[in-house]
N, C-alpha and C. Protein backbone atom coordinates (compact mmCIF):
# COMPACT_ATOMS: atom_id res chain seq x y z
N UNK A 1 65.03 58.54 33.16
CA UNK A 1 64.38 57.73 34.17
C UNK A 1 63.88 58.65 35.30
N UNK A 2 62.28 58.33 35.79
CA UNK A 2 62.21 59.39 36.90
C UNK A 2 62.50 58.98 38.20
N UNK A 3 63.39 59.52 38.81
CA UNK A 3 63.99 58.43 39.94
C UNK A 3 62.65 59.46 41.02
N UNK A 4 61.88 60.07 40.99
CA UNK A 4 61.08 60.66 41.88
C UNK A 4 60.51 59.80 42.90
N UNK A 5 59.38 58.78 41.81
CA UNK A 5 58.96 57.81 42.83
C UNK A 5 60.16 57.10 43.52
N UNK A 6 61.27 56.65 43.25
CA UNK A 6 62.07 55.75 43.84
C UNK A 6 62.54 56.72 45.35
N UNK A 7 62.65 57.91 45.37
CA UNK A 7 62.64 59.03 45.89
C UNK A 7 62.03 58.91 47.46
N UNK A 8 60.96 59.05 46.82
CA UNK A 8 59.59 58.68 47.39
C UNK A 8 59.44 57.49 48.40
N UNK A 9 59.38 56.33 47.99
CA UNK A 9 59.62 55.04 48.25
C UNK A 9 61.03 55.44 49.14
N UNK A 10 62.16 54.99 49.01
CA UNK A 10 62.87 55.50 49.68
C UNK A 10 63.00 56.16 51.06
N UNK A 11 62.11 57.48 50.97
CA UNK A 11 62.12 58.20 51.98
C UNK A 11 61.37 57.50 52.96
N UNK A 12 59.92 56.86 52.26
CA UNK A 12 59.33 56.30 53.16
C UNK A 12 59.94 55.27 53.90
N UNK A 13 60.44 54.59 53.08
CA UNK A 13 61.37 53.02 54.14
C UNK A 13 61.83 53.72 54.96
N UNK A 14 62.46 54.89 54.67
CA UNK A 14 63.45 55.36 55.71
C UNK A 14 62.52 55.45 57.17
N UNK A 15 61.56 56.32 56.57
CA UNK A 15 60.27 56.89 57.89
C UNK A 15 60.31 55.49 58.37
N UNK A 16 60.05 54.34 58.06
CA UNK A 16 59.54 53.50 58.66
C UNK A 16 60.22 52.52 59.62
N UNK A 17 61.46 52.37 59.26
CA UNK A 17 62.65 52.02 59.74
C UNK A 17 63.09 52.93 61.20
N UNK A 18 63.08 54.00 60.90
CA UNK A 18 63.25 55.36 61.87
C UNK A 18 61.94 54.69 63.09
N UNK A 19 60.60 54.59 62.61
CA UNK A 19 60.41 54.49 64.14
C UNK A 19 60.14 52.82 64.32
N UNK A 20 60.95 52.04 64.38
CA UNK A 20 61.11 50.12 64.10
C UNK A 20 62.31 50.12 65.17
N UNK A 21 62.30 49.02 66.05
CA UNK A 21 63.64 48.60 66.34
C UNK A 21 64.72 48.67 65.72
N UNK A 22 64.53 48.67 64.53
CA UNK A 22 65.78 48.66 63.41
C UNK A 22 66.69 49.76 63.26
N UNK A 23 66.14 50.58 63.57
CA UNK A 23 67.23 51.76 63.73
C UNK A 23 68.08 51.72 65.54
N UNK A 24 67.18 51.08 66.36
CA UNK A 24 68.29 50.85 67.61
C UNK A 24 69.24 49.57 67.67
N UNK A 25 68.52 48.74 66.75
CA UNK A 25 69.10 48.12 66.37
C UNK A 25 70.84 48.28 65.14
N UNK A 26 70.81 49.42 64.55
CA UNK A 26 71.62 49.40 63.61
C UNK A 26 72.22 50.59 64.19
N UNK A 27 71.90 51.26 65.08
CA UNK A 27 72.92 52.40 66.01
C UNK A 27 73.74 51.56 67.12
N UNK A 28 73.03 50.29 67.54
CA UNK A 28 74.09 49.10 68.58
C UNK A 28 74.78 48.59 67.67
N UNK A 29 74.32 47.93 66.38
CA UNK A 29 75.38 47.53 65.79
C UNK A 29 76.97 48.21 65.20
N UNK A 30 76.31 49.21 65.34
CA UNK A 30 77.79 50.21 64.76
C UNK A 30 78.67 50.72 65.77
N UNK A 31 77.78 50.96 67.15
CA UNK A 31 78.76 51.06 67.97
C UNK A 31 79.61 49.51 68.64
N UNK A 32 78.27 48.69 68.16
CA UNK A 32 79.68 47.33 68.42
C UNK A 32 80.81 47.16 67.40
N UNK A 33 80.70 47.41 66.33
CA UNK A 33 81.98 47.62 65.44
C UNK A 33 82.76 48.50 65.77
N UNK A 34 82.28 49.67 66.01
CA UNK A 34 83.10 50.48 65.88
C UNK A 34 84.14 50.36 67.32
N UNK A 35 83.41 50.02 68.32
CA UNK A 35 84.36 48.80 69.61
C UNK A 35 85.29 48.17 69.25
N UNK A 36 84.73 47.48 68.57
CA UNK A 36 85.62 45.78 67.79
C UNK A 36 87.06 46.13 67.33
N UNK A 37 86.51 47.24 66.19
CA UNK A 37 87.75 47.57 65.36
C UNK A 37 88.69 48.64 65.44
N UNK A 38 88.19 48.93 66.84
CA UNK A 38 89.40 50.12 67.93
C UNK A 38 90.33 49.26 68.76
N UNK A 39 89.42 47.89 69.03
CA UNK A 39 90.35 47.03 69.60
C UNK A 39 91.82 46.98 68.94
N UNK A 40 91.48 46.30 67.47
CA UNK A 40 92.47 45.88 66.51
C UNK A 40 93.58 46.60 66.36
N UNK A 41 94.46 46.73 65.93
CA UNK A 41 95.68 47.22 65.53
C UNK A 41 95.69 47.77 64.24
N UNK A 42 94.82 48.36 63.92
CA UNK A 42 94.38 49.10 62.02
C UNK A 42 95.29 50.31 61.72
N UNK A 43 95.87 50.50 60.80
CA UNK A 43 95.91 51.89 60.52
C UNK A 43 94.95 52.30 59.08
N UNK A 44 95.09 54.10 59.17
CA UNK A 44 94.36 53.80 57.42
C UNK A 44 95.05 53.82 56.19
N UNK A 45 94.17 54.28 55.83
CA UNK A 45 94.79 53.75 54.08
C UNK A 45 96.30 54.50 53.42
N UNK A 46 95.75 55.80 54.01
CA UNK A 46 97.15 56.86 54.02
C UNK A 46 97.87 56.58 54.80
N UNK A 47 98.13 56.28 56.08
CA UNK A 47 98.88 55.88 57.06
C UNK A 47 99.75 54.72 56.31
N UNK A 48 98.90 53.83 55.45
CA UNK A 48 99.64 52.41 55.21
C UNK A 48 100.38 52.78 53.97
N UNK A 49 100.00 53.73 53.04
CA UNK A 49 100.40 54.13 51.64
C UNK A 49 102.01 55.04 51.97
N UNK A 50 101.96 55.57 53.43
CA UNK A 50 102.92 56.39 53.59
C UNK A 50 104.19 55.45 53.68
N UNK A 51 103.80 54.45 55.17
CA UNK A 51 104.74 53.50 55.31
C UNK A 51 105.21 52.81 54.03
N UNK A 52 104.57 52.35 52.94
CA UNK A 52 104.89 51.72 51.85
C UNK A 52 105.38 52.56 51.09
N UNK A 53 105.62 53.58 50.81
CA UNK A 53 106.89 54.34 50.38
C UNK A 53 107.51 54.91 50.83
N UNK A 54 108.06 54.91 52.37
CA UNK A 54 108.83 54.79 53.17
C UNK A 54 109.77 53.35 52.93
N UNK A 55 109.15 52.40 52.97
CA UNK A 55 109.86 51.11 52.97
C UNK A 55 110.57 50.78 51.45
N UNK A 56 109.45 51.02 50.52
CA UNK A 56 109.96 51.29 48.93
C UNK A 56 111.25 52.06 48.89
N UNK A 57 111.39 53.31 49.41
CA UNK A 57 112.69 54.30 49.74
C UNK A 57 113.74 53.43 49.93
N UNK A 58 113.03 53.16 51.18
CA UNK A 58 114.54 52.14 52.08
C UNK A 58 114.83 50.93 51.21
N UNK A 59 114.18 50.21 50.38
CA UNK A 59 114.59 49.01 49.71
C UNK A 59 115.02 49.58 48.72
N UNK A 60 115.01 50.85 47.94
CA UNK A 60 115.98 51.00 47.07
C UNK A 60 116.95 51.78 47.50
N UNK A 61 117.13 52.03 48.30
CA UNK A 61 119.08 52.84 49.40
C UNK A 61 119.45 51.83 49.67
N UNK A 62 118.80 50.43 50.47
CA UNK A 62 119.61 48.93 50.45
C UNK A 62 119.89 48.21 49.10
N UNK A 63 119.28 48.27 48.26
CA UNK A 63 120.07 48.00 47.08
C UNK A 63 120.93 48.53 46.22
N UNK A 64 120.88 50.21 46.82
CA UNK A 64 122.11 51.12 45.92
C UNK A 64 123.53 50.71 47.10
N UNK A 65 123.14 50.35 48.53
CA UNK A 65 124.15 50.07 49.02
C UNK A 65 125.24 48.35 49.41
N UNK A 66 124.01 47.37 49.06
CA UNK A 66 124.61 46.11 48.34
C UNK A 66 125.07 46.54 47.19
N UNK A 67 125.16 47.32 46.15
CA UNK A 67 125.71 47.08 44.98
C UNK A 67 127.12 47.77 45.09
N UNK A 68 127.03 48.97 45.67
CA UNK A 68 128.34 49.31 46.35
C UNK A 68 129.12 48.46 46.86
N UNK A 69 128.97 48.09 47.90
CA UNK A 69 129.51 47.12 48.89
C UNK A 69 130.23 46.01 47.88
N UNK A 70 129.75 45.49 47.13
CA UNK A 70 129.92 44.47 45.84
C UNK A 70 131.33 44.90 45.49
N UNK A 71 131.06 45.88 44.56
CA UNK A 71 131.90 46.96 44.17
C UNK A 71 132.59 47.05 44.02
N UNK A 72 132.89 47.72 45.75
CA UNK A 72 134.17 47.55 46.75
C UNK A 72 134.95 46.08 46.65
N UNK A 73 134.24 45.42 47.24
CA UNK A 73 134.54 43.79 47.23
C UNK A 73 135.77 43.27 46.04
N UNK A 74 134.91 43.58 44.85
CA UNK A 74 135.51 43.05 43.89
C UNK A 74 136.31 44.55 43.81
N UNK A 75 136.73 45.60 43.71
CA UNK A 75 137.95 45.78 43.94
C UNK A 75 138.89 46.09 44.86
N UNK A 76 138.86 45.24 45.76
CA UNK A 76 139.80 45.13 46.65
C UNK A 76 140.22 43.71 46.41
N UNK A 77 139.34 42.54 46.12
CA UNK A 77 139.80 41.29 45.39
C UNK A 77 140.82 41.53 44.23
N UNK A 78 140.78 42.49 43.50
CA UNK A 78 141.33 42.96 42.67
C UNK A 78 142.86 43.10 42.73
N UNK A 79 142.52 44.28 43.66
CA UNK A 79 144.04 44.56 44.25
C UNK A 79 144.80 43.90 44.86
N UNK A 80 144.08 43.01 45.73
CA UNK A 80 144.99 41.70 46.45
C UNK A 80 145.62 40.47 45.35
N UNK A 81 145.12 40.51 44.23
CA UNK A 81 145.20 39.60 42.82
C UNK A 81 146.78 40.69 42.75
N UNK A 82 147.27 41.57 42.43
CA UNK A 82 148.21 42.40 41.77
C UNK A 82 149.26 41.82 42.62
């Protein structure tokens, strides 16, 4: 496929856009997002992937330590049975 003309075409929208409201238009719009969503409370994707196996960690040390605890339980029920 010759993507040349599409190329072409392309570049031109671009030219044309470039001198249109549309480009001050789409440089306000991004700095209003990019406002918006500094407001918010976001982290990124790594930030959130870290915490989630952080928490994964911790939910399996709380379940190696309920099962202990158990354990214990039942033998000390045990011993109070003797």
């Amino acid at each position: 496929m010759d993507t040349k003309g599409i190329d072409e075409i392309s570049k031109r929208v671009q030219e044309l856009v470039a001198n249109t409201p549309v480009e001050d238009i789409q440089r306000n719009l991004r700095a209003l997002m990019t406002s918006w969503f500094s407001r918010l409370d976001l982290v990124t994707r790594e930030e959130f992937d870290v915490q989630q196996a952080v928490l994964q960690r911790t939910r399996e040390r709380l379940a190696g330590m309920e099962a202990r605890v158990s354990e214990l339980e039942q033998s000390i029920s045990r011993t109070g049975e003797d």
